[in-house]
Protein backbone atom coordinates (compact mmCIF):
# COMPACT_ATOMS: atom_id res chain seq x y z
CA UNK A 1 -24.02 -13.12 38.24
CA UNK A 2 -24.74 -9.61 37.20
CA UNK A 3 -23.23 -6.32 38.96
CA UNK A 4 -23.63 -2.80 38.17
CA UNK A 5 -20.44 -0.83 39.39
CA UNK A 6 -17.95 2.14 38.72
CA UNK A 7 -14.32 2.62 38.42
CA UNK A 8 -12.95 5.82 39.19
CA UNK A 9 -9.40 7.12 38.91
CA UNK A 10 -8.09 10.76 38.45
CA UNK A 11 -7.38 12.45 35.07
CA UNK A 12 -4.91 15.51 35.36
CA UNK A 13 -6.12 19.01 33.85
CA UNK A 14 -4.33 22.28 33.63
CA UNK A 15 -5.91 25.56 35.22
CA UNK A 16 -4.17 28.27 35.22
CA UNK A 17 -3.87 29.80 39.06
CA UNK A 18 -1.76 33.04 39.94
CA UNK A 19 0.28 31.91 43.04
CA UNK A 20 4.48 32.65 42.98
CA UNK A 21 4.29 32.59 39.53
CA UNK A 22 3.41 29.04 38.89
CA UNK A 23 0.65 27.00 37.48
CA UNK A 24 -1.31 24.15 39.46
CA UNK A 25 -2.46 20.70 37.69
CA UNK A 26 -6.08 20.79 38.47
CA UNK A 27 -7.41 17.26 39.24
CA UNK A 28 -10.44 16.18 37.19
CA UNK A 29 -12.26 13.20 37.99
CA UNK A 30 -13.63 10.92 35.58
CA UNK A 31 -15.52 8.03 35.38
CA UNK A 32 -15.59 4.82 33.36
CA UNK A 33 -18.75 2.77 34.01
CA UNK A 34 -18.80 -0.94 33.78
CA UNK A 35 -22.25 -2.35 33.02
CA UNK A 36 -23.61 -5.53 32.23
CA UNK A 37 -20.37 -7.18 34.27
CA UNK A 38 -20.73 -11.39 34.17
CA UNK A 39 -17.92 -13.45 35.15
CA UNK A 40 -16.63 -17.37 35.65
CA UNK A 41 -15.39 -18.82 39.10
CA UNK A 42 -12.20 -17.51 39.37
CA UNK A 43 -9.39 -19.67 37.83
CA UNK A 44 -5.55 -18.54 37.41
CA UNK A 45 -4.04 -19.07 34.52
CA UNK A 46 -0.67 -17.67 34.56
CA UNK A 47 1.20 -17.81 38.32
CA UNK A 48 3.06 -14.95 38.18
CA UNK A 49 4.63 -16.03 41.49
CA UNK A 50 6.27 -18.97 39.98
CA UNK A 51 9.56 -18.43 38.47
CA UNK A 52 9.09 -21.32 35.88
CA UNK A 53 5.61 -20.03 34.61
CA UNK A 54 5.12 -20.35 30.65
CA UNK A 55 3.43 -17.79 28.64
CA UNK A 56 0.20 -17.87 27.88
CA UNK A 57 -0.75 -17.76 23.97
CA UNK A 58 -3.53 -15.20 23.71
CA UNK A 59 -5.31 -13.81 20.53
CA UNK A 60 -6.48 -10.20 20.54
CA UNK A 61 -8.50 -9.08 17.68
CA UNK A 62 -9.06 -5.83 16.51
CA UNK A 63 -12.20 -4.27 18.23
CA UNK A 64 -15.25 -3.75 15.57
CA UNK A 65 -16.28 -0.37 15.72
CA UNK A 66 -14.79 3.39 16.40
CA UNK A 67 -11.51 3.48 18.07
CA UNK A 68 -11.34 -0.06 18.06
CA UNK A 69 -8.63 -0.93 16.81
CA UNK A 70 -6.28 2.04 18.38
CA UNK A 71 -7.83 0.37 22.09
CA UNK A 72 -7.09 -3.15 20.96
CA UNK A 73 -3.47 -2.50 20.07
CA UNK A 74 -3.22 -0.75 23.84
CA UNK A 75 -4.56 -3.74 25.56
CA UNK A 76 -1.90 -6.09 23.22
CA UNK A 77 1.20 -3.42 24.39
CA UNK A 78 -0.05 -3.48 27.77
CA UNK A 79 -0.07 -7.44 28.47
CA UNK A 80 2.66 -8.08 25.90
CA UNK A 81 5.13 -5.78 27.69
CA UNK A 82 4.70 -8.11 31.37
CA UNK A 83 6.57 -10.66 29.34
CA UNK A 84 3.68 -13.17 30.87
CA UNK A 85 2.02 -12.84 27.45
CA UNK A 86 2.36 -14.79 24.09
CA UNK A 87 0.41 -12.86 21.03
CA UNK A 88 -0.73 -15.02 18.34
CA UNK A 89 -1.14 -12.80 15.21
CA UNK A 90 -4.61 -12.09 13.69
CA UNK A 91 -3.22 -13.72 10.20
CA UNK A 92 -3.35 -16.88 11.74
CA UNK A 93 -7.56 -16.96 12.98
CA UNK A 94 -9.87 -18.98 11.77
CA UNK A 95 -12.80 -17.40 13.57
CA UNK A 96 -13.54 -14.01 12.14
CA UNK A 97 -14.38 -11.49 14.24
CA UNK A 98 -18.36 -11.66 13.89
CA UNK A 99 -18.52 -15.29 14.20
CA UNK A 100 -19.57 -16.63 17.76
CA UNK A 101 -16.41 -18.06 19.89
CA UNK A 102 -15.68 -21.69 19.31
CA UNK A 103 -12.86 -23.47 20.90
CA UNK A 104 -12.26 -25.68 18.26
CA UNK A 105 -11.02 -22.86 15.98
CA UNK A 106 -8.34 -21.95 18.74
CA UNK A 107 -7.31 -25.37 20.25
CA UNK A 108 -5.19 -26.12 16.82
CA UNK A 109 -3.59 -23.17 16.85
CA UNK A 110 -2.65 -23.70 20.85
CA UNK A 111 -4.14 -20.64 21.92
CA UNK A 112 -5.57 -20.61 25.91
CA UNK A 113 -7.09 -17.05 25.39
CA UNK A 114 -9.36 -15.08 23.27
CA UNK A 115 -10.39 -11.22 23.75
CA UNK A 116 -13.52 -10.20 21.30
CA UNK A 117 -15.54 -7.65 21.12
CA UNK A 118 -17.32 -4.53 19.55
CA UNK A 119 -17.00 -0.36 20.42
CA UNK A 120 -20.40 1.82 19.54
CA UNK A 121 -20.98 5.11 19.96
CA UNK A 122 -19.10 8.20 18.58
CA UNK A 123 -18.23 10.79 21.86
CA UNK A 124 -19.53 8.67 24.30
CA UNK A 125 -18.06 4.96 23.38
CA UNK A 126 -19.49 2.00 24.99
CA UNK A 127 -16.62 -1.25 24.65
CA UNK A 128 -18.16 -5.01 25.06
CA UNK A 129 -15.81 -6.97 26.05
CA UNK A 130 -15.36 -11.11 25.60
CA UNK A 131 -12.49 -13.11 27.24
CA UNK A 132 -12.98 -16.94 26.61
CA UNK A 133 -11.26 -19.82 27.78
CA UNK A 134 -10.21 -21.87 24.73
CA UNK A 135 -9.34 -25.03 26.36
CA UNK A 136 -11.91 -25.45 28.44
CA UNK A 137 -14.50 -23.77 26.11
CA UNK A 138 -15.94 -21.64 28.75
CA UNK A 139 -16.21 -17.27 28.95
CA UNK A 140 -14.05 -16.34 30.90
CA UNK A 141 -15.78 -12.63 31.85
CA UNK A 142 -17.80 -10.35 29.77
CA UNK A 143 -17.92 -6.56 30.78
CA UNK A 144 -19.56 -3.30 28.95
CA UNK A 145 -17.79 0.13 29.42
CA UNK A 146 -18.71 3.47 28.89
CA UNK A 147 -16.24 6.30 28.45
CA UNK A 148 -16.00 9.56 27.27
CA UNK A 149 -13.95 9.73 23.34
CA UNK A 150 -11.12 11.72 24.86
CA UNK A 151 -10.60 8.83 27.65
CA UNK A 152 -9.83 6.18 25.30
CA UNK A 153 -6.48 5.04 26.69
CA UNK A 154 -7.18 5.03 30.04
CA UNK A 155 -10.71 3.28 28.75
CA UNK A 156 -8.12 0.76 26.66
CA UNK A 157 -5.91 0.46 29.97
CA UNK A 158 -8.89 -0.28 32.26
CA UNK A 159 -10.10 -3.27 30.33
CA UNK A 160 -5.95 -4.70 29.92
CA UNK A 161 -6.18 -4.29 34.21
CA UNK A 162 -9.49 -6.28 34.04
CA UNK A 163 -7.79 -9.36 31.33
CA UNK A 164 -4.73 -9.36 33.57
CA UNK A 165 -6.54 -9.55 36.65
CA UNK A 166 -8.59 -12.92 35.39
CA UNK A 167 -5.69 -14.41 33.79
CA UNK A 168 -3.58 -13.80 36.79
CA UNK A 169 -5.37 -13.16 40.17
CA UNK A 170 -3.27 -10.13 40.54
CA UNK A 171 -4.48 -6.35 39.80
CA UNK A 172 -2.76 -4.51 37.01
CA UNK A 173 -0.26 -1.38 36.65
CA UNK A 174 -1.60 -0.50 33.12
CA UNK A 175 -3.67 2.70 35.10
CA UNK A 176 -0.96 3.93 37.55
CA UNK A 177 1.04 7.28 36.37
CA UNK A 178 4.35 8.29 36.65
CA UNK A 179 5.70 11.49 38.16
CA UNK A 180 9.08 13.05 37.44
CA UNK A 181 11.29 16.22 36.46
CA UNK A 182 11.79 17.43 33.39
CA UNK A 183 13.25 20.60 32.28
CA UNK A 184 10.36 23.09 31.22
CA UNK A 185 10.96 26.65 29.44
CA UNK A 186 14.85 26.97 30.97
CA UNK A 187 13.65 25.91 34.35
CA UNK A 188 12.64 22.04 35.99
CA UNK A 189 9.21 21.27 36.17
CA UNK A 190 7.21 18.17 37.64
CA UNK A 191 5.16 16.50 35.15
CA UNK A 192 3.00 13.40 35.11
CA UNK A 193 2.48 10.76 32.68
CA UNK A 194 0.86 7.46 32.46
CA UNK A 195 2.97 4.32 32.94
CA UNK A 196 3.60 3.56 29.06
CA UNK A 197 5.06 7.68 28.58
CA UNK A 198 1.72 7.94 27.12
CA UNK A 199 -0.74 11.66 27.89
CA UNK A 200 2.48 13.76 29.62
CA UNK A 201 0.87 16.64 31.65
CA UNK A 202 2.88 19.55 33.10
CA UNK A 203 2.14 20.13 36.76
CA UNK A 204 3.51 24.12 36.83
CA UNK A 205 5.39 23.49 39.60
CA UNK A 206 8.35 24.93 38.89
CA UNK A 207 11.92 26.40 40.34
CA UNK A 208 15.63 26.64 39.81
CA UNK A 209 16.29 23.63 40.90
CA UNK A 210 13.42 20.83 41.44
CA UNK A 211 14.49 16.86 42.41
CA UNK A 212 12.30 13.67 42.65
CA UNK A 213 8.78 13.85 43.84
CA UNK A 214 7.32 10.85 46.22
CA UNK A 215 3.68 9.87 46.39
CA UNK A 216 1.66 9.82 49.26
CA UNK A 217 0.45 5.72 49.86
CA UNK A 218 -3.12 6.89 48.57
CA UNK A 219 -1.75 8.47 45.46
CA UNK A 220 -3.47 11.93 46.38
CA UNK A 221 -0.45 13.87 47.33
CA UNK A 222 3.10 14.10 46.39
CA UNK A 223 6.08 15.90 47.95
CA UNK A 224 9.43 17.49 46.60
CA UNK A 225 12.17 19.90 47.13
CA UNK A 226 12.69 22.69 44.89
CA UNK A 227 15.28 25.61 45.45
CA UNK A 228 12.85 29.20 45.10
CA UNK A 229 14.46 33.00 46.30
CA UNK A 230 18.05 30.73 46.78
CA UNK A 231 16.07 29.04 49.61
CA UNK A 232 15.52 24.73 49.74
CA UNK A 233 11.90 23.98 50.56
CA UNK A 234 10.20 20.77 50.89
CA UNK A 235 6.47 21.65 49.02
CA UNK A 236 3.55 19.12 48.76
CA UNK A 237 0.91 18.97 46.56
CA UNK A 238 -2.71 17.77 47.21
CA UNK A 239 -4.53 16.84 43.84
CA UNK A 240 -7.66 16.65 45.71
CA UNK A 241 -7.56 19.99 47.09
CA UNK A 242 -5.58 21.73 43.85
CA UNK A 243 -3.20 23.34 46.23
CA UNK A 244 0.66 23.30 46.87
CA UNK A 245 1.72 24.86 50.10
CA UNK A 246 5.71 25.03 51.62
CA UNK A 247 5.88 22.42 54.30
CA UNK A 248 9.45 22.76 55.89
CA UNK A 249 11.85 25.28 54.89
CA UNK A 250 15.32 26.18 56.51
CA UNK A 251 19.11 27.02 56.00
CA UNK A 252 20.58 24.83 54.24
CA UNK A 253 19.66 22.09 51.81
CA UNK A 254 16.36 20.48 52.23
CA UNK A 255 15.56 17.56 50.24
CA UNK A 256 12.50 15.18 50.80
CA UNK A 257 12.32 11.52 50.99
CA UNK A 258 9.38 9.18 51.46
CA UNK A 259 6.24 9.44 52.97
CA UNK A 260 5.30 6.96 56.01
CA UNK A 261 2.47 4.89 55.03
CA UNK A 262 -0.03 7.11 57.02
CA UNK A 263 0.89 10.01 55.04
CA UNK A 264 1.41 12.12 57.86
CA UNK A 265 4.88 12.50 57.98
CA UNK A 266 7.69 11.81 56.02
CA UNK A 267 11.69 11.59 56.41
CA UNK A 268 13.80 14.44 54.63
CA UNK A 269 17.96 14.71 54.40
CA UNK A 270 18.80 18.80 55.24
CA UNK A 271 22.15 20.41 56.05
CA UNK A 272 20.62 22.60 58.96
CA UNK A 273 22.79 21.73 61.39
CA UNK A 274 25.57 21.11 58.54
CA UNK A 275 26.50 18.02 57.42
CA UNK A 276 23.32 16.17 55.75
CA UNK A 277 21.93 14.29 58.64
CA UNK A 278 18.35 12.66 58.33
CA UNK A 279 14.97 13.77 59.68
CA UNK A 280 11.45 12.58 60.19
CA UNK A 281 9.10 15.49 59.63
CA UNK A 282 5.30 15.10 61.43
CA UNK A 283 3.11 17.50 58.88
CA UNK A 284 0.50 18.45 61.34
CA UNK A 285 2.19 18.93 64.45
CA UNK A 286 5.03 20.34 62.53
CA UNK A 287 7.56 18.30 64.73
CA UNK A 288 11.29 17.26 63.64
CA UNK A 289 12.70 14.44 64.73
CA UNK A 290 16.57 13.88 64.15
CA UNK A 291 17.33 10.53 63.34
CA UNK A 292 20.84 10.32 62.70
CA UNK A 293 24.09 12.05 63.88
CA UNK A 294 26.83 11.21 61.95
CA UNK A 295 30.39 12.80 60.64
CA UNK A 296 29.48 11.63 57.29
CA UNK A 297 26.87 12.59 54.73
CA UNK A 298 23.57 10.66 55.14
CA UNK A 299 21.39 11.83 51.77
CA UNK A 300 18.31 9.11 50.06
CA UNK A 301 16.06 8.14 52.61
CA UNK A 302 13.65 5.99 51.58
CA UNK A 303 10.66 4.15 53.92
CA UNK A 304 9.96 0.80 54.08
CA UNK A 305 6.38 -0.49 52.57
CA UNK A 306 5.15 -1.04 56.60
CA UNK A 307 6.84 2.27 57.75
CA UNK A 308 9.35 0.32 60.00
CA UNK A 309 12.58 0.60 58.18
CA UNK A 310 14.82 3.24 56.44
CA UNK A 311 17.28 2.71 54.23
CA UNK A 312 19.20 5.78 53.16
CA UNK A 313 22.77 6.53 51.68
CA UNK A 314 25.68 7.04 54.02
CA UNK A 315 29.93 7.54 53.13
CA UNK A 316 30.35 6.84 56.78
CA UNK A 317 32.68 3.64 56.12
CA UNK A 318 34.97 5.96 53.11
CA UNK A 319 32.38 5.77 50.20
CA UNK A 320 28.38 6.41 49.55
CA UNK A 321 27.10 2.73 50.52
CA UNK A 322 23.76 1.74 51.12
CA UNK A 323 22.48 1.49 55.04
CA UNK A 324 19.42 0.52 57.23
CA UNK A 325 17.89 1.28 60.01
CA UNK A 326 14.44 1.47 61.92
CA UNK A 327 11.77 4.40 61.57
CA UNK A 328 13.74 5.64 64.99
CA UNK A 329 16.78 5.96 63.75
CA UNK A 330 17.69 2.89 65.80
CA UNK A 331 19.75 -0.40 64.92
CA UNK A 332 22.16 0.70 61.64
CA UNK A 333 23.70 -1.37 59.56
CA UNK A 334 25.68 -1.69 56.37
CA UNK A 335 23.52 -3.20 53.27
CA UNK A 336 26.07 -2.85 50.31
CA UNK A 337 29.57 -3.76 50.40
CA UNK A 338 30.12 -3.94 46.50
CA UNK A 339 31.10 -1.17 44.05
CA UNK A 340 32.69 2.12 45.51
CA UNK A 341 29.64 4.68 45.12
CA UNK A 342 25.90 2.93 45.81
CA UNK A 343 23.13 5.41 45.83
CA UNK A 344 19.25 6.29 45.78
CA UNK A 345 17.75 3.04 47.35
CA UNK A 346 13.93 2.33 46.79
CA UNK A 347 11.75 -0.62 48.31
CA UNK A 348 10.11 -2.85 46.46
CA UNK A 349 5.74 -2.51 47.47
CA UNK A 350 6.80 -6.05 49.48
CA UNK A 351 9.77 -4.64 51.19
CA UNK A 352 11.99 -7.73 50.41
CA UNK A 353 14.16 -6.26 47.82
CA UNK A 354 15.93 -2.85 47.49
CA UNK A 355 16.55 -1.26 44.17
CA UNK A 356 19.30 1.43 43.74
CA UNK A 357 21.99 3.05 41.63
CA UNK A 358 25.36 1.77 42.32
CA UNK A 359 28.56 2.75 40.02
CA UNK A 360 30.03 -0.18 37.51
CA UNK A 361 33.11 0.43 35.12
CA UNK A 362 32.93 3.69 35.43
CA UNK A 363 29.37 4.18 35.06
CA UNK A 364 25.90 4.19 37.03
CA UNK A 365 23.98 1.30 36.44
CA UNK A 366 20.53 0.10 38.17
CA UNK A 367 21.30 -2.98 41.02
CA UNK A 368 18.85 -5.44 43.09
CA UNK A 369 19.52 -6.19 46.58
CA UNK A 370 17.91 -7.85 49.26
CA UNK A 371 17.41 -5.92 52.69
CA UNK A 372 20.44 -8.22 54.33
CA UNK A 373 22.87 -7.51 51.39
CA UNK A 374 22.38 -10.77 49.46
CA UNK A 375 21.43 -12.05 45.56
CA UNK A 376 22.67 -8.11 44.63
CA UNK A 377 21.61 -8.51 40.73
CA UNK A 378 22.96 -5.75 38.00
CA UNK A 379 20.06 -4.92 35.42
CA UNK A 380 21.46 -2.19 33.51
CA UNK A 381 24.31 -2.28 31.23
CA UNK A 382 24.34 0.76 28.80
CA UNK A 383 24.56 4.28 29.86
CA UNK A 384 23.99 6.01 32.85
CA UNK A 385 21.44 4.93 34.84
CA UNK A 386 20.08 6.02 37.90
CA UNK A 387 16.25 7.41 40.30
CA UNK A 388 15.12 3.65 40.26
CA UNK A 389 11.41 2.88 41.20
CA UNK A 390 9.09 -0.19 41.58
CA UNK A 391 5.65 -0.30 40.07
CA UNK A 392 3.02 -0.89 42.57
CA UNK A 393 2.63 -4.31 41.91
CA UNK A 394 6.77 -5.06 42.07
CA UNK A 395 6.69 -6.24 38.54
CA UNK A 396 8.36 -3.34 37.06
CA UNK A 397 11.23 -0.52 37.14
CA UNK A 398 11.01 3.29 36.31
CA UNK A 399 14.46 4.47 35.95
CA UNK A 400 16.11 7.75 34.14
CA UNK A 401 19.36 7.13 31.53
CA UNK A 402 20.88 8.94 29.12
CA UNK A 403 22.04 6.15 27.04
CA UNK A 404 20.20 8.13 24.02
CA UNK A 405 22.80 10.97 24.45
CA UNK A 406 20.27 13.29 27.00
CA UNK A 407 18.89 11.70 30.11
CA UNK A 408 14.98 10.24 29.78
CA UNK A 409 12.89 7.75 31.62
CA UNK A 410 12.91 4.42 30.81
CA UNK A 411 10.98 1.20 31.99
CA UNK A 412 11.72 -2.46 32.54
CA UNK A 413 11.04 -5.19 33.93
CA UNK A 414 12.31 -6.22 37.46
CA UNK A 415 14.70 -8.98 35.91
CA UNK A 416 16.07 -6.34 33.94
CA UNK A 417 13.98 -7.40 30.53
CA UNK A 418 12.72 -5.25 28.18
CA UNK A 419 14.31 -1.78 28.50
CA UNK A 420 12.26 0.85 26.43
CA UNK A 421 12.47 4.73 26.81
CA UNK A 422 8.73 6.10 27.42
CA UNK A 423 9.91 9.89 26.90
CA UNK A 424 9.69 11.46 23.92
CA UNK A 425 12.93 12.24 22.11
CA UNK A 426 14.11 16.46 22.97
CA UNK A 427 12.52 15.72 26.73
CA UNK A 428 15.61 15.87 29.21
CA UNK A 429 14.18 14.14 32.14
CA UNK A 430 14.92 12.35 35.33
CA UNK A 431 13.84 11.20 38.56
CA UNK A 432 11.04 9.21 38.25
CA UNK A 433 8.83 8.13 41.02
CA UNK A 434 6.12 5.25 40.37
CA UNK A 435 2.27 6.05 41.79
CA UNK A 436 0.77 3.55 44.63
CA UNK A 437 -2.51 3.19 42.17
């Protein structure tokens, strides 16, 4: 079976636009083609939903050709880092690179996988790629892509999506981005990078005070509060368009929570009417909906993955402490009861666990809970940690720390496993929000 086909994605650029001072992040769209695309009936190898699953030895060799070797060693970080992958060193092949794939060279060595292939071309690089089945003796998929020189990672990242995708049945992360603040030129800026820290672009968006963006559902927007002329807005950006316009401003503090997964609305926490009570905001019609009234503070909201739930923070009962409720503002109810000082929840993409900061010895540290307040899990021990977020395949946590001395953003996975910083040393940064693709 042969197919012809193209995977797009979005690639940030800067362009410099005069408006309040502040530079937009233009969106330019590239392209990586995928030629020549034959694969095997579809067989999964690794069941990632299976808590006992074993990893799956796989040998990587260094691509022949330009950049080959710099993409190989991003496909090995990628699939090493889901902890679903066992790399077998080069040292220990028999089969050279140019010889053809036999299975008898890998069955010895135990290995279930093999990527090969070759890169040709000097601006324009076109990447054949291999990925055999060693026990069975059988390709597994071979694919030809065609990228631009100065697209290599995300080239390198689009071919780890396509071996994790046959090994697993599941799509990949290795192409999603990350957007969060940092602190730019004495102010706080948005920036985005891509999910390994890797190609950090400033958006321009700037003010005195700026706290953590959300993504629309179709990763073409994003939202955030920043304080500008000692006034809260909530601002969204459209990539597609290359605009930012003020959505909802008033007295007070305004800061934005999720979108709903329609994208057109999305529930905010302001002090307009004085204490911070929670809102749903309807973008079009410009219509506010209060949904709670409460003596307490209410601050966090964060939507459900089907739009019917909210769970936000609320010292109602003495102390912050994690709630629920529906989209309406209907049905409350208590979701933590541990640790005096729970905050920022955020749903996993299959809305049957909650992640949030709660406070432990004295310090914030990242928890797990389910929806009805069981299995709450602790996955952080060092530092403070807080601004949790799920990948969009569940798999994986963005979080900011500042167990290095100055608060960054760090990754792991959802069990807690492999905690790495993906900022670059100097970078002060926090608030971290995961993109939908």
């Amino acid at each position: 079976m042969k197919k012809k086909f193209r995977v797009s994605s979005f690639e940030f650029r800067v362009k410099k636009l005069k408006k309040q001072k502040f530079l937009f992040l233009a969106l330019l769209l590239f392209t990586i083609h995928c030629l020549l695309f034959t694969v095997a009936e579809a067989k999964v190898y690794i069941d990632i939903t299976s808590p006992a699953f074993n990893k799956l030895p796989i040998a990587i060799y260094d691509l022949k050709g330009p950049s080959g070797k710099e993409i190989s060693e991003i496909i090995r970080d990628d699939l090493i880092f889901t902890g679903l992958f066992m790399y077998i060193d080069k040292a220990s092949y028999i089969e050279t690179d140019s010889q053809p794939f036999n299975p008898k060279n890998w069955t010895p060595l135990g290995i279930e996988a093999v990527v090969k292939g070759s890169v040709t071309g000097e601006n324009n690089l076109t990447v054949s790629i291999f990925l055999y089945d060693a026990f069975e003796g059988r390709q597994i998929f071979s694919k030809q892509y065609q990228a631009e020189k100065q697209l290599v990672r995300q080239l390198a990242h689009e071919i780890a999506n396509d071996v994790y995708q046959a090994l697993t049945g599941k799509p990949g992360v290795f192409r999603t981005r990350i957007a969060f603040v940092a602190e730019d030129e004495g102010e706080k800026g948005i920036h985005v990078m891509d999910w390994d820290g890797h190609r950090i672009k400033k958006l321009g968006l700037k003010g005195s005070l700026v706290l953590t963006p959300h993504w629309s559902s179709d990763g073409q927007k994003i939202i955030y509060s920043s304080e500008r002329g000692r006034q809260w807005g909530i601002f969204m950006l459209d990539f597609m368009k290359m605009t930012e316009r003020k959505i909802y401003s008033s007295k007070g503090t305004n800061i934005a929570g999720d979108f709903f997964p329609k994208n057109d609305s999305f529930v905010f926490s302001s002090t307009k009417g004085g204490t911070p009570d929670l809102y749903k905001f309807q973008i079009e019609e410009k219509k506010i909906v209060k949904l709670t009234s409460s003596y307490g503070i209410e601050v966090s909201p964060s939507v459900s993955p089907d739009g019917d739930h909210i769970a936000f923070v609320s010292d109602r009962g003495g102390s912050p402490q994690i709630y629920m409720m529906r989209s309406d503002g209907s049905e409350t109810r208590r979701v933590t009861f541990e640790g005096s000082y729970n905050t920022s929840p955020s749903w996993s993409p299959s809305g049957d666990m909650l992640v949030f900061s709660g406070r432990r010895g004295g310090k914030n540290q990242i928890l797990l809970v389910r929806p009805d307040g069981s299995e709450m899990t602790q996955l952080t021990q060092s530092g403070n940690n807080e601004d949790p977020s799920f990948s969009s395949d569940g798999r994986y946590i963005a979080f900011s720390s500042d167990r290095g001395g100055s608060k960054g953003i760090y990754i792991m996975r959802a069990n807690g496993e492999a905690q790495k910083k993906i900022t670059p040393a100097g970078m002060k940064a926090f608030g971290p929000r995961w993109s939908p693709n």
